[in-house]
C-alpha atoms as a PDB file:
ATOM      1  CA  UNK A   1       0.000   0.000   0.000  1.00  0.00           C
ATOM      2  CA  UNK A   2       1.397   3.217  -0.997  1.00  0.00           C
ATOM      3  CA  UNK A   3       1.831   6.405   1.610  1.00  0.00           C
ATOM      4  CA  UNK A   4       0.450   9.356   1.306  1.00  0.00           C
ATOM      5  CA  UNK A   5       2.358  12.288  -0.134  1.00  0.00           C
ATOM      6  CA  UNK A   6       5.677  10.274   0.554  1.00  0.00           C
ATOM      7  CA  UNK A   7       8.537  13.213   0.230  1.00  0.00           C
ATOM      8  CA  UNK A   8      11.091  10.534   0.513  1.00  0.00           C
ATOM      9  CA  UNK A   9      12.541  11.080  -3.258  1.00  0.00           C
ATOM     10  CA  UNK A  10      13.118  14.890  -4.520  1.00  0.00           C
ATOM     11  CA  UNK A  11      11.717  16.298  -1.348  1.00  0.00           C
ATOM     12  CA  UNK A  12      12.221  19.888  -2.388  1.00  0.00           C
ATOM     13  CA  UNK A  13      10.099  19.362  -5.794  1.00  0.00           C
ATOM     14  CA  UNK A  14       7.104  17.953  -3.953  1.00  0.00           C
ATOM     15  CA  UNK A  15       7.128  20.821  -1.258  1.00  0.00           C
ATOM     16  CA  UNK A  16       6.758  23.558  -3.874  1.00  0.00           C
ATOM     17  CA  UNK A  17       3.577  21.461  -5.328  1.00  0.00           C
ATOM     18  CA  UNK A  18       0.468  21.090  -3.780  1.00  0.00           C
ATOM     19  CA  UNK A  19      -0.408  17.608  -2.941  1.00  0.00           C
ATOM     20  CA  UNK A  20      -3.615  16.677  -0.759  1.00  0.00           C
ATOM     21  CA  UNK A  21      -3.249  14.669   2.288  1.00  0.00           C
ATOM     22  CA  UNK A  22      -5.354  12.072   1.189  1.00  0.00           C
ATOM     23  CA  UNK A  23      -3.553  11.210  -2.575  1.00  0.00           C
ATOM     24  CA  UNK A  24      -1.553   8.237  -3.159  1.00  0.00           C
ATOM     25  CA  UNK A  25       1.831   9.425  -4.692  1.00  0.00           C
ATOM     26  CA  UNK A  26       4.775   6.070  -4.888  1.00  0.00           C
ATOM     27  CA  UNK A  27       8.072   7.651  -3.740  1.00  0.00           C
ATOM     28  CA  UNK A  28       9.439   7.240  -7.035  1.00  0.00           C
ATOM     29  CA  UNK A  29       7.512   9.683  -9.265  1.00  0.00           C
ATOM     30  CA  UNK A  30       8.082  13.328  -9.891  1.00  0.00           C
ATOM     31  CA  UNK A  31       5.724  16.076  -9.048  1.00  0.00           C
ATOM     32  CA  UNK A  32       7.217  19.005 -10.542  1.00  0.00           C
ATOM     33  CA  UNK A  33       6.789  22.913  -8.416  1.00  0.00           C
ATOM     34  CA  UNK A  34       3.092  24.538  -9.211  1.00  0.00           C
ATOM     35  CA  UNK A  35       1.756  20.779  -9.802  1.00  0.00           C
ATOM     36  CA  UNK A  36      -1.736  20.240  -8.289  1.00  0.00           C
ATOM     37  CA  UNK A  37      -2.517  17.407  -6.936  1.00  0.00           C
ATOM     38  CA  UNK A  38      -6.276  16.435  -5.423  1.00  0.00           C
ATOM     39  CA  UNK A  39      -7.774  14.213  -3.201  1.00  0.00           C
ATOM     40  CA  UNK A  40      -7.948  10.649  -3.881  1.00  0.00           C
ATOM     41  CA  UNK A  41      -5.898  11.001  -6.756  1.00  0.00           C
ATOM     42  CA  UNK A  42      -2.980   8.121  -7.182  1.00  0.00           C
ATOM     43  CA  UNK A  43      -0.142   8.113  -8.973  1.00  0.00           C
ATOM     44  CA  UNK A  44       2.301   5.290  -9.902  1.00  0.00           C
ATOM     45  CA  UNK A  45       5.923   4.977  -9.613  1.00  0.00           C
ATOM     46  CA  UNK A  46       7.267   5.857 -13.273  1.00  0.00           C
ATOM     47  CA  UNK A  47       4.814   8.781 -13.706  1.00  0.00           C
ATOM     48  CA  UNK A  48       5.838  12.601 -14.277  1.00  0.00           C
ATOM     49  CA  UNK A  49       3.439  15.337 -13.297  1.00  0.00           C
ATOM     50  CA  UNK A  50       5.020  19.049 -14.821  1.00  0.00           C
ATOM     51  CA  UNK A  51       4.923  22.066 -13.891  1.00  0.00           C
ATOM     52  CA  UNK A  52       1.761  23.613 -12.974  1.00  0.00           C
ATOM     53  CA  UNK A  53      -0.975  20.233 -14.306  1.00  0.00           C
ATOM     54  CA  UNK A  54      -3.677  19.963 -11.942  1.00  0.00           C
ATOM     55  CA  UNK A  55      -5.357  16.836 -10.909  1.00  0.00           C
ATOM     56  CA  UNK A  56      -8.459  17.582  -9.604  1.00  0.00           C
ATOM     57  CA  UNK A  57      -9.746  14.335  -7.901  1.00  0.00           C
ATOM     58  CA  UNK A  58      -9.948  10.586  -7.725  1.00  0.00           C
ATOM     59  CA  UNK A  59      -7.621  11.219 -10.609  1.00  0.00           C
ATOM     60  CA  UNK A  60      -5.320   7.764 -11.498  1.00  0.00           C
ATOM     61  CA  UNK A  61      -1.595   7.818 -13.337  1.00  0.00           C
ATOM     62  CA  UNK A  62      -0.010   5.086 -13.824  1.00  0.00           C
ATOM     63  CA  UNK A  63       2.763   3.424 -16.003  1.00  0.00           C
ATOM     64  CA  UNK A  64       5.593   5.306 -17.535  1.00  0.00           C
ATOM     65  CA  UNK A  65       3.192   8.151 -18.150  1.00  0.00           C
ATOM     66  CA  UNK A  66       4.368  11.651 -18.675  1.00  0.00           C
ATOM     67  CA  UNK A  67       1.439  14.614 -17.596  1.00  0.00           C
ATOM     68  CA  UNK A  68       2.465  17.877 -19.527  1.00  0.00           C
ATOM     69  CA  UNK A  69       2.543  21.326 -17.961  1.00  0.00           C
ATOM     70  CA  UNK A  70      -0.658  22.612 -17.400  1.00  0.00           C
ATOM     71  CA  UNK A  71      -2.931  19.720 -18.290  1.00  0.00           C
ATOM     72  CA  UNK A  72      -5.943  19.617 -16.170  1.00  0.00           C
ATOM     73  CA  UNK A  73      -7.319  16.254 -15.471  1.00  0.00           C
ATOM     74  CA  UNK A  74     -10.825  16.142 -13.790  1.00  0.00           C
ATOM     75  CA  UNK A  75     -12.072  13.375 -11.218  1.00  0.00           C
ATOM     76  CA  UNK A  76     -12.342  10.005 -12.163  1.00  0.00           C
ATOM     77  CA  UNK A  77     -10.313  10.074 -15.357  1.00  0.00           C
ATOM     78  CA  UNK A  78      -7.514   7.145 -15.519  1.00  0.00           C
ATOM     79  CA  UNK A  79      -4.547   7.795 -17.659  1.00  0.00           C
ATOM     80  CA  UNK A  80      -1.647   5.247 -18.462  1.00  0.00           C
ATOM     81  CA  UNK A  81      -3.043   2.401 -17.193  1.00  0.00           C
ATOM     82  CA  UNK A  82      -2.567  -1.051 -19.139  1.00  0.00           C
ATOM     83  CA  UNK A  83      -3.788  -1.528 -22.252  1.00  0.00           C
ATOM     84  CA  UNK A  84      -7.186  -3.663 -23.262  1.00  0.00           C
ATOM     85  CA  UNK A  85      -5.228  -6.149 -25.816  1.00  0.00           C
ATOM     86  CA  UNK A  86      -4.837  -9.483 -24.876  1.00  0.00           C
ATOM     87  CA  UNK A  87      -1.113 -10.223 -26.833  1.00  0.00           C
ATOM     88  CA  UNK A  88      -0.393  -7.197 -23.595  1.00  0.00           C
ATOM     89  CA  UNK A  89       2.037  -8.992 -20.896  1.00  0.00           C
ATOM     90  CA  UNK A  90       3.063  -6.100 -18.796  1.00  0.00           C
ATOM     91  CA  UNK A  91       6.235  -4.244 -20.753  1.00  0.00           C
ATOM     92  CA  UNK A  92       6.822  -1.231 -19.828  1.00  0.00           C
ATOM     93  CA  UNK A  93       5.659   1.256 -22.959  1.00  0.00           C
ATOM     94  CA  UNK A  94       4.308   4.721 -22.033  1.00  0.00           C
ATOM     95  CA  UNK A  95       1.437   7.549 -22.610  1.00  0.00           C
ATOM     96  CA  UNK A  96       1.958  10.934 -23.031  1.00  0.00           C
ATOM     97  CA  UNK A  97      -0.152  14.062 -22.225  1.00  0.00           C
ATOM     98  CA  UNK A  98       0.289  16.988 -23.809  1.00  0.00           C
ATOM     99  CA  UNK A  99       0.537  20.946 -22.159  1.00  0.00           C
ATOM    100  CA  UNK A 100      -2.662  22.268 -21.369  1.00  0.00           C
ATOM    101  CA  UNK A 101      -4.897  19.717 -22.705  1.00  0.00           C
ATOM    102  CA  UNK A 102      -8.134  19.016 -20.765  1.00  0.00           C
ATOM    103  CA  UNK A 103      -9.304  15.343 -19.984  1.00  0.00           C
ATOM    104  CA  UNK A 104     -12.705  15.603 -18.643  1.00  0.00           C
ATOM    105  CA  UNK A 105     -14.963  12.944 -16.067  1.00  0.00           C
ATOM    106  CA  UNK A 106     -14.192   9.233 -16.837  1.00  0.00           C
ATOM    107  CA  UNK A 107     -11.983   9.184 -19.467  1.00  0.00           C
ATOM    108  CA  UNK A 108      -9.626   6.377 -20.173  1.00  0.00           C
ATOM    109  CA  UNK A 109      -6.651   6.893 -21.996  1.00  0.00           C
ATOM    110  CA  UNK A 110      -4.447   3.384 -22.195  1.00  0.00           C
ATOM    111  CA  UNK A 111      -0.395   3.501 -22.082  1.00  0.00           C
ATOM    112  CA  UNK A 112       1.440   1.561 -25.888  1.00  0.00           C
ATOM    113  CA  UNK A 113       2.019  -1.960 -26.646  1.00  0.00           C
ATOM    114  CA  UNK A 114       5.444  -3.528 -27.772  1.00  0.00           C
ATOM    115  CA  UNK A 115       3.651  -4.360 -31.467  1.00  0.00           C
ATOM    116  CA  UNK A 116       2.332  -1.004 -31.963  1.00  0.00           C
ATOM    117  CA  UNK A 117       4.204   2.437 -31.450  1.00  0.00           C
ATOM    118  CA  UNK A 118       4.856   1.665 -27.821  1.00  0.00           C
ATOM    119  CA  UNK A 119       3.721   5.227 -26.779  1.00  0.00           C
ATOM    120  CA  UNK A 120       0.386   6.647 -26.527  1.00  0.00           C
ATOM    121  CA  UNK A 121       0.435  10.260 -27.379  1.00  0.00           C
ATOM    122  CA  UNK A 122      -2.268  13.298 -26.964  1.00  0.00           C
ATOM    123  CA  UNK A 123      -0.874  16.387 -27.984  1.00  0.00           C
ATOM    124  CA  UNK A 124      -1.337  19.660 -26.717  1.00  0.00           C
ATOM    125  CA  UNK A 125      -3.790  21.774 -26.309  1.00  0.00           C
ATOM    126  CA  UNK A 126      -6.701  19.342 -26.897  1.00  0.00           C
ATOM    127  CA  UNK A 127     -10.085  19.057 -25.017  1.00  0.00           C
ATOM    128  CA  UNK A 128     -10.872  15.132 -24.776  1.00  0.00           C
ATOM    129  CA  UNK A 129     -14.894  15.147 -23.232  1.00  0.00           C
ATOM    130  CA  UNK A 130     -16.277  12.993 -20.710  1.00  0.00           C
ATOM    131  CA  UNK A 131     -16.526   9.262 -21.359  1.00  0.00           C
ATOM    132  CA  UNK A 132     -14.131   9.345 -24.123  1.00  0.00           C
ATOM    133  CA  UNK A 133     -11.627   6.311 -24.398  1.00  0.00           C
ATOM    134  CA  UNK A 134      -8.122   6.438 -26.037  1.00  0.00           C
ATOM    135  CA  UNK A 135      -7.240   3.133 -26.666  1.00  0.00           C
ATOM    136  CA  UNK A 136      -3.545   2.005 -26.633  1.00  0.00           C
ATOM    137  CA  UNK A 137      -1.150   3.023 -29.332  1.00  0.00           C
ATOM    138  CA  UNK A 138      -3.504   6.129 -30.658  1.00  0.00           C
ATOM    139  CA  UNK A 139      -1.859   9.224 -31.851  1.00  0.00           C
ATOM    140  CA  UNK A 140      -3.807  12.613 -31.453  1.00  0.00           C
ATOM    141  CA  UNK A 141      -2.325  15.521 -32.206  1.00  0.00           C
ATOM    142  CA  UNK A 142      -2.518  19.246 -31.292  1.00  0.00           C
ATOM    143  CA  UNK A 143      -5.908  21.687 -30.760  1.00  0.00           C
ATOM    144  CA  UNK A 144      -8.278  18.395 -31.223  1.00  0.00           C
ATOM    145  CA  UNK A 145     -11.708  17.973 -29.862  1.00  0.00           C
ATOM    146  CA  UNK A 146     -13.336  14.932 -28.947  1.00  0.00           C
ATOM    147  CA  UNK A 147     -16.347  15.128 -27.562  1.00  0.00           C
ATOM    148  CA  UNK A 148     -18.297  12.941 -24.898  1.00  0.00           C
ATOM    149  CA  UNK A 149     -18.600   9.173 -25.333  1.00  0.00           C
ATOM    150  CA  UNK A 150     -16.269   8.993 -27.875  1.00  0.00           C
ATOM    151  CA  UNK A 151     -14.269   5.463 -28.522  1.00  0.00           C
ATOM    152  CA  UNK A 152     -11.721   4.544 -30.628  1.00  0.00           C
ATOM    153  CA  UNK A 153     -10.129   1.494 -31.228  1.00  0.00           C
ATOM    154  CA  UNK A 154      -5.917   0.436 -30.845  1.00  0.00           C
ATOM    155  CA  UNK A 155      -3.439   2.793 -33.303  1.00  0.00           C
ATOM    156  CA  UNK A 156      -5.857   5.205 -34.277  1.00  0.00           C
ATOM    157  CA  UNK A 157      -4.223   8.513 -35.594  1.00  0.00           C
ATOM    158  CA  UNK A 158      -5.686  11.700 -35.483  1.00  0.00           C
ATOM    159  CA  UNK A 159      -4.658  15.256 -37.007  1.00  0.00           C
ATOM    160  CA  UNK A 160      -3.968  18.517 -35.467  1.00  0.00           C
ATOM    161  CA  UNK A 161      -7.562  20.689 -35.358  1.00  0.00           C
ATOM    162  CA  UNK A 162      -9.679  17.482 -36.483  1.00  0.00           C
ATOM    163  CA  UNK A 163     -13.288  17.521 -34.489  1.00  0.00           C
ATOM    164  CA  UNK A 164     -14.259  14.319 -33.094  1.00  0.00           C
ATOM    165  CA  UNK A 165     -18.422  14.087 -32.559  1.00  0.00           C
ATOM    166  CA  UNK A 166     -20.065  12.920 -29.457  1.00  0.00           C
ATOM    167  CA  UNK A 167     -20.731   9.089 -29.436  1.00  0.00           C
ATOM    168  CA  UNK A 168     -18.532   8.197 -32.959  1.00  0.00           C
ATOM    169  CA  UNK A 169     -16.823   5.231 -33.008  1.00  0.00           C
ATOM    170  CA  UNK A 170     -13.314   5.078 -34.545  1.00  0.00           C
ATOM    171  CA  UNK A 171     -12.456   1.361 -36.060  1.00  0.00           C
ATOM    172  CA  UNK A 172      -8.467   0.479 -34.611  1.00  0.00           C
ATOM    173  CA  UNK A 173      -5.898   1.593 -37.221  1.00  0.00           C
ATOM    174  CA  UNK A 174      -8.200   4.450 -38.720  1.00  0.00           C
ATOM    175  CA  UNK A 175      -6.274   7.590 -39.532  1.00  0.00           C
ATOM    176  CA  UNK A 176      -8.158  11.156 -39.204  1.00  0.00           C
ATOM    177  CA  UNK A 177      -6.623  13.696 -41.572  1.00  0.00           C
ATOM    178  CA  UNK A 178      -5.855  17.733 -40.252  1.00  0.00           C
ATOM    179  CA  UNK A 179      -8.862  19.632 -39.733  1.00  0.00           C
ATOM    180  CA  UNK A 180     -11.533  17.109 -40.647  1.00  0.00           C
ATOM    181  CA  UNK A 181     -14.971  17.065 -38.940  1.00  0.00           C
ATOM    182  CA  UNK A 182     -16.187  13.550 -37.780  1.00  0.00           C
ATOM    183  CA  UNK A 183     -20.486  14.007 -36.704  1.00  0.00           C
ATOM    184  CA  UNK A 184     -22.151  12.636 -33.694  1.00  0.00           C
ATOM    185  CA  UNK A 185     -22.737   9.071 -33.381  1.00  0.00           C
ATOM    186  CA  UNK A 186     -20.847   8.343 -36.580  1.00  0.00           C
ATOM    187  CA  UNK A 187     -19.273   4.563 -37.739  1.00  0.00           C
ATOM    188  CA  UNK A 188     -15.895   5.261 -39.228  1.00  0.00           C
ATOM    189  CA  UNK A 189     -14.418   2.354 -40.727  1.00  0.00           C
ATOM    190  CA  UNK A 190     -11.984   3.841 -43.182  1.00  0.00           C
ATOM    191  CA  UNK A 191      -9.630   7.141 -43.055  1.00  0.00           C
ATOM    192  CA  UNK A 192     -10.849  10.303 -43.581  1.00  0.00           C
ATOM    193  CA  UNK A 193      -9.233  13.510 -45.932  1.00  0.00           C
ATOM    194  CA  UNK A 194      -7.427  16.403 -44.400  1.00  0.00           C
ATOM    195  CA  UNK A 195     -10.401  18.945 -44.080  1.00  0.00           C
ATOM    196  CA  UNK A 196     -13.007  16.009 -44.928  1.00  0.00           C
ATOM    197  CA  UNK A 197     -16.527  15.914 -43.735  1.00  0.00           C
ATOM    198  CA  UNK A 198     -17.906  12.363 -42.689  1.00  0.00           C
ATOM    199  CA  UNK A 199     -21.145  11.649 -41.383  1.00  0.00           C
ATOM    200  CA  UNK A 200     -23.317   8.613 -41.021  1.00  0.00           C
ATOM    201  CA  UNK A 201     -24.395   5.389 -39.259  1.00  0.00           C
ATOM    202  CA  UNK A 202     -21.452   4.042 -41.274  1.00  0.00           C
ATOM    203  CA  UNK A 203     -19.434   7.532 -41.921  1.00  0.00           C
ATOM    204  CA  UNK A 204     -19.789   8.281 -45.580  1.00  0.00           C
ATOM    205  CA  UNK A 205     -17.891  11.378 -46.706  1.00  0.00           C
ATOM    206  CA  UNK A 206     -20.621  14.465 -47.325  1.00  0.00           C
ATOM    207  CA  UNK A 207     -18.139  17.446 -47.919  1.00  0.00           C
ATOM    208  CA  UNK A 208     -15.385  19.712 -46.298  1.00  0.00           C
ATOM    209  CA  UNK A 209     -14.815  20.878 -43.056  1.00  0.00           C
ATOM    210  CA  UNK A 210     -15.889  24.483 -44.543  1.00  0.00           C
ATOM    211  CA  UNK A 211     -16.541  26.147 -41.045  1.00  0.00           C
ATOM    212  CA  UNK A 212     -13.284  24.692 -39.606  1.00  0.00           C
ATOM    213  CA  UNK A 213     -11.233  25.818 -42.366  1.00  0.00           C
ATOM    214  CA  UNK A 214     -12.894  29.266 -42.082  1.00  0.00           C
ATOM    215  CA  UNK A 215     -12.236  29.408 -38.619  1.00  0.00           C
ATOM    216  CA  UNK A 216      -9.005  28.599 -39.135  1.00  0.00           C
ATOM    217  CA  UNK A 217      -8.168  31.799 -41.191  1.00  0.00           C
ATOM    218  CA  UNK A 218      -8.397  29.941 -44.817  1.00  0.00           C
ATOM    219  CA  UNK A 219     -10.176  32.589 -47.112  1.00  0.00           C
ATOM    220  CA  UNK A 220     -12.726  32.518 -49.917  1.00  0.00           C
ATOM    221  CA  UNK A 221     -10.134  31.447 -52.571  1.00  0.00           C
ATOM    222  CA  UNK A 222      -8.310  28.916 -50.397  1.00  0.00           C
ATOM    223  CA  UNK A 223     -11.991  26.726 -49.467  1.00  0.00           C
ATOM    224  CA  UNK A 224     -13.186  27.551 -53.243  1.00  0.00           C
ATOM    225  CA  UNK A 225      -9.992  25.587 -54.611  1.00  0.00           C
ATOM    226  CA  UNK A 226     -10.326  22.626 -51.770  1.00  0.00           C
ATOM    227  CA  UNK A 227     -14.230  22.686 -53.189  1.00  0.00           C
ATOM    228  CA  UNK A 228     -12.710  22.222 -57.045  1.00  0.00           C
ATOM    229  CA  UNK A 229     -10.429  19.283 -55.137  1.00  0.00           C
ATOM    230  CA  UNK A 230     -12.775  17.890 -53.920  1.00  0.00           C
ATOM    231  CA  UNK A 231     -15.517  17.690 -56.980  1.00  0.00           C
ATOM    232  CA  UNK A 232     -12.749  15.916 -58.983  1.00  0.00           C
ATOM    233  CA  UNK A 233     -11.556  13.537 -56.319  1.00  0.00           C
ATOM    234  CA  UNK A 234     -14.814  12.296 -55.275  1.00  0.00           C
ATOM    235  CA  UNK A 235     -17.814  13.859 -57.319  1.00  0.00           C
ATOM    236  CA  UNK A 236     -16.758  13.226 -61.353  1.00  0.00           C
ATOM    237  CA  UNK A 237     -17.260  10.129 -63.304  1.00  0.00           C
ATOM    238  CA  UNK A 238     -14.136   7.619 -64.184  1.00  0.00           C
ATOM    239  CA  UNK A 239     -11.650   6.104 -62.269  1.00  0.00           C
ATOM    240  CA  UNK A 240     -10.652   7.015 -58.852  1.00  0.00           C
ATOM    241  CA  UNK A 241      -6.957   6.610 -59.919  1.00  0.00           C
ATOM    242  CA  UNK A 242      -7.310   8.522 -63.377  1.00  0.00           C
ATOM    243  CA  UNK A 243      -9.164  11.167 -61.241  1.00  0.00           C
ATOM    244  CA  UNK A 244      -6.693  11.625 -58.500  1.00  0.00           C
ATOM    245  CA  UNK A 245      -3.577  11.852 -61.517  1.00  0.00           C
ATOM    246  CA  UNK A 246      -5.327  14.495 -63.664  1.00  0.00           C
ATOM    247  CA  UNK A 247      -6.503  16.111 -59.620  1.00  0.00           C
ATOM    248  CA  UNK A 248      -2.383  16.264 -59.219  1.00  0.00           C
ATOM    249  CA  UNK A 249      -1.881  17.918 -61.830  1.00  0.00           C
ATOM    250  CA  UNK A 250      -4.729  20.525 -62.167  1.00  0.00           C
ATOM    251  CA  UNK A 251      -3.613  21.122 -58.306  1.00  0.00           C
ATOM    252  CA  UNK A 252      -0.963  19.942 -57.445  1.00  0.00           C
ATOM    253  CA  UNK A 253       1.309  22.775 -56.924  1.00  0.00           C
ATOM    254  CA  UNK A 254      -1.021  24.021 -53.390  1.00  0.00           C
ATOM    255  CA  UNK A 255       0.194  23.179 -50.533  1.00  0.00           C
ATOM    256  CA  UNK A 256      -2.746  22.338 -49.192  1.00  0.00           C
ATOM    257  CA  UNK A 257      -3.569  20.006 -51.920  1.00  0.00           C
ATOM    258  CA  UNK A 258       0.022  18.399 -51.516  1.00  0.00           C
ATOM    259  CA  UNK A 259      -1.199  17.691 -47.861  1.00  0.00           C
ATOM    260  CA  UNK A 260      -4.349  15.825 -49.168  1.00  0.00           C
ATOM    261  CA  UNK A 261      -2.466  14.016 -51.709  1.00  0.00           C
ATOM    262  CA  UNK A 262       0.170  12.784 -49.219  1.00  0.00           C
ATOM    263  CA  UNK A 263      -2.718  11.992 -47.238  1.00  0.00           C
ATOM    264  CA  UNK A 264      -4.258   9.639 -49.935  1.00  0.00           C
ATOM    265  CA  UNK A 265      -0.810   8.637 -50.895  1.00  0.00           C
ATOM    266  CA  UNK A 266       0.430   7.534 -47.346  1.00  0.00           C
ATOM    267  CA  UNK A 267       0.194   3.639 -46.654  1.00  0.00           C
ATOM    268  CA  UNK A 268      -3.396   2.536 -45.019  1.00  0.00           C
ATOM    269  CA  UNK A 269      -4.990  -0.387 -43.257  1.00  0.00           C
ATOM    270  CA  UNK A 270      -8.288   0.842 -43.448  1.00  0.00           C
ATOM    271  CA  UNK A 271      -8.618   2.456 -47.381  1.00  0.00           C
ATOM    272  CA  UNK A 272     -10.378   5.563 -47.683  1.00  0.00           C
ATOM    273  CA  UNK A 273     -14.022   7.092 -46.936  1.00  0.00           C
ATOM    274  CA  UNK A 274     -14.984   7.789 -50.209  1.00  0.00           C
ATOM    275  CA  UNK A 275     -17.974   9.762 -51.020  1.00  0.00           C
ATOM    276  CA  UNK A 276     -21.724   9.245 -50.632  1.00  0.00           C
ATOM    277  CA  UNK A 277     -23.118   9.605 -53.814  1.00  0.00           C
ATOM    278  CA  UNK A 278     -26.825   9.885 -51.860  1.00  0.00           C
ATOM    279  CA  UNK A 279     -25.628  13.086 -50.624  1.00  0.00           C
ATOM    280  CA  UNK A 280     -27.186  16.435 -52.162  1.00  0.00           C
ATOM    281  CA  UNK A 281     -24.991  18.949 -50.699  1.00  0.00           C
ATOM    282  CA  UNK A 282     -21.565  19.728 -51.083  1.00  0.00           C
ATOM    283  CA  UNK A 283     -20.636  20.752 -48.100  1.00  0.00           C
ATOM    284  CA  UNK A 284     -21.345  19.739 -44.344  1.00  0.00           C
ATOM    285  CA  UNK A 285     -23.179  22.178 -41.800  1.00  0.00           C
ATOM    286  CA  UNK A 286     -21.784  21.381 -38.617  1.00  0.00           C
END
């Protein structure tokens, strides 16, 4: 049974951080100054806590799990803990949080395995909602939102700005490309576009991510060329592969385009969401 707020390793560190009476901490990990930590929280042995991250309550760290600066993780979230894959025997791979990135109520985010990346990674910056679960191996990167109830299955990777919708479900090995939208209670089985639009029982691509990229500072020309993209990747007749060469080179000179290409390009488990040739609009309203 672990002490309470042990100071026996890097005494000075722990005095300048505010740890609650009641919290678990092993002697081993490191609470750096201006960390908070709550009541009932527990942390494990190999964890790191920086400067000024906040636990709030009944918070649990375990694993070789790193907690950037400024994170704030609410009660009842568990981060690093071992993953849900059977092949899993207890090596020691790691998660990582990054600065200032919220983890709301009950979220579960799983430490690596030793046949996937080894390292679970959230980026900074990003607001993960209650009930969400980041399985092992997933890579999210900066500014993303995921709302509540959101699950996702092993290696999923996720773009900087992409939107996750409440209640989606994210088949293992998916990838999410920059700035795409996922909506609520949406299947996604395959990977989605940089900027893409997917919605559905089983996600079917509708559009772009207009209101993102608009938000985003992209201007009238910028989203009217990505519209043009988009007509002749997934809207005109012929082949996909004959539309995506004759796409490159009507395009492929933007940088943005080059990022959507690379995208498609890039080696996937799960193919791509194409299309849904039921849709009417062009565009999703989000």
């Amino acid at each position: 049974m672990l002490e309470p707020n042990v100071e026996t390793l890097r005494p000075a560190k722990r005095r300048q951080a505010e740890i609650h009476p009641s919290a678990l901490v092993a002697p081993q990990a490191v609470i750096e100054p201006g960390a908070i930590i709550g009541p009932w929280c527990q942390i494990g042995p190999d964890v790191v806590v920086e400067r000024g991250a906040r636990l709030h309550a009944h918070v649990v760290v375990d694993g070789h799990t790193r907690i950037g600066a400024e994170a704030d993780l609410y009660p009842f979230c568990t981060v690093g803990l071992a993953p849900q894959d059977l092949k899993y025997r207890g090596e020691p791979t790691a998660c990582e949080i990054g600065p200032r990135t919220q983890i709301r109520e009950h979220c579960t985010i799983h430490r690596g395995t030793v046949t996937g990346v080894g390292t679970t990674r959230v980026g900074a910056d990003c607001l993960i909602m209650a009930v969400a679960h980041v399985a092992h191996d997933c890579q999210i990167g900066d500014n993303v939102i995921i709302a509540n109830n959101v699950v996702m299955g092993g290696h999923v990777r996720i773009a900087d700005q992409a939107v996750i919708g409440g209640v989606a479900a994210l088949h293992q090995y998916v990838r999410i490309g920059r700035g795409a939208i996922i909506g609520g209670a949406t299947g996604v089985g395959g990977d989605v576009i940089p900027f893409g639009a997917v919605i559905g029982n089983r996600g079917r691509l509708v559009g772009l991510n207009v209101i993102g990229l608009r938000r985003r500072g992209f201007g009238g020309a910028t989203v009217h060329k990505l519209r043009a993209v988009y007509r002749s990747l997934f809207r005109d007749e012929g082949i996909f592969a004959e539309r995506l060469a004759e796409t490159r080179r009507r395009y492929g000179d933007d940088a943005l385009v080059q990022e959507i290409m690379g995208f498609i390009d890039a080696q996937s488990h799960r193919g791509l969401i194409r299309a849904s040739l039921r849709w009417d609009g062009e565009d999703a309203a989000f």
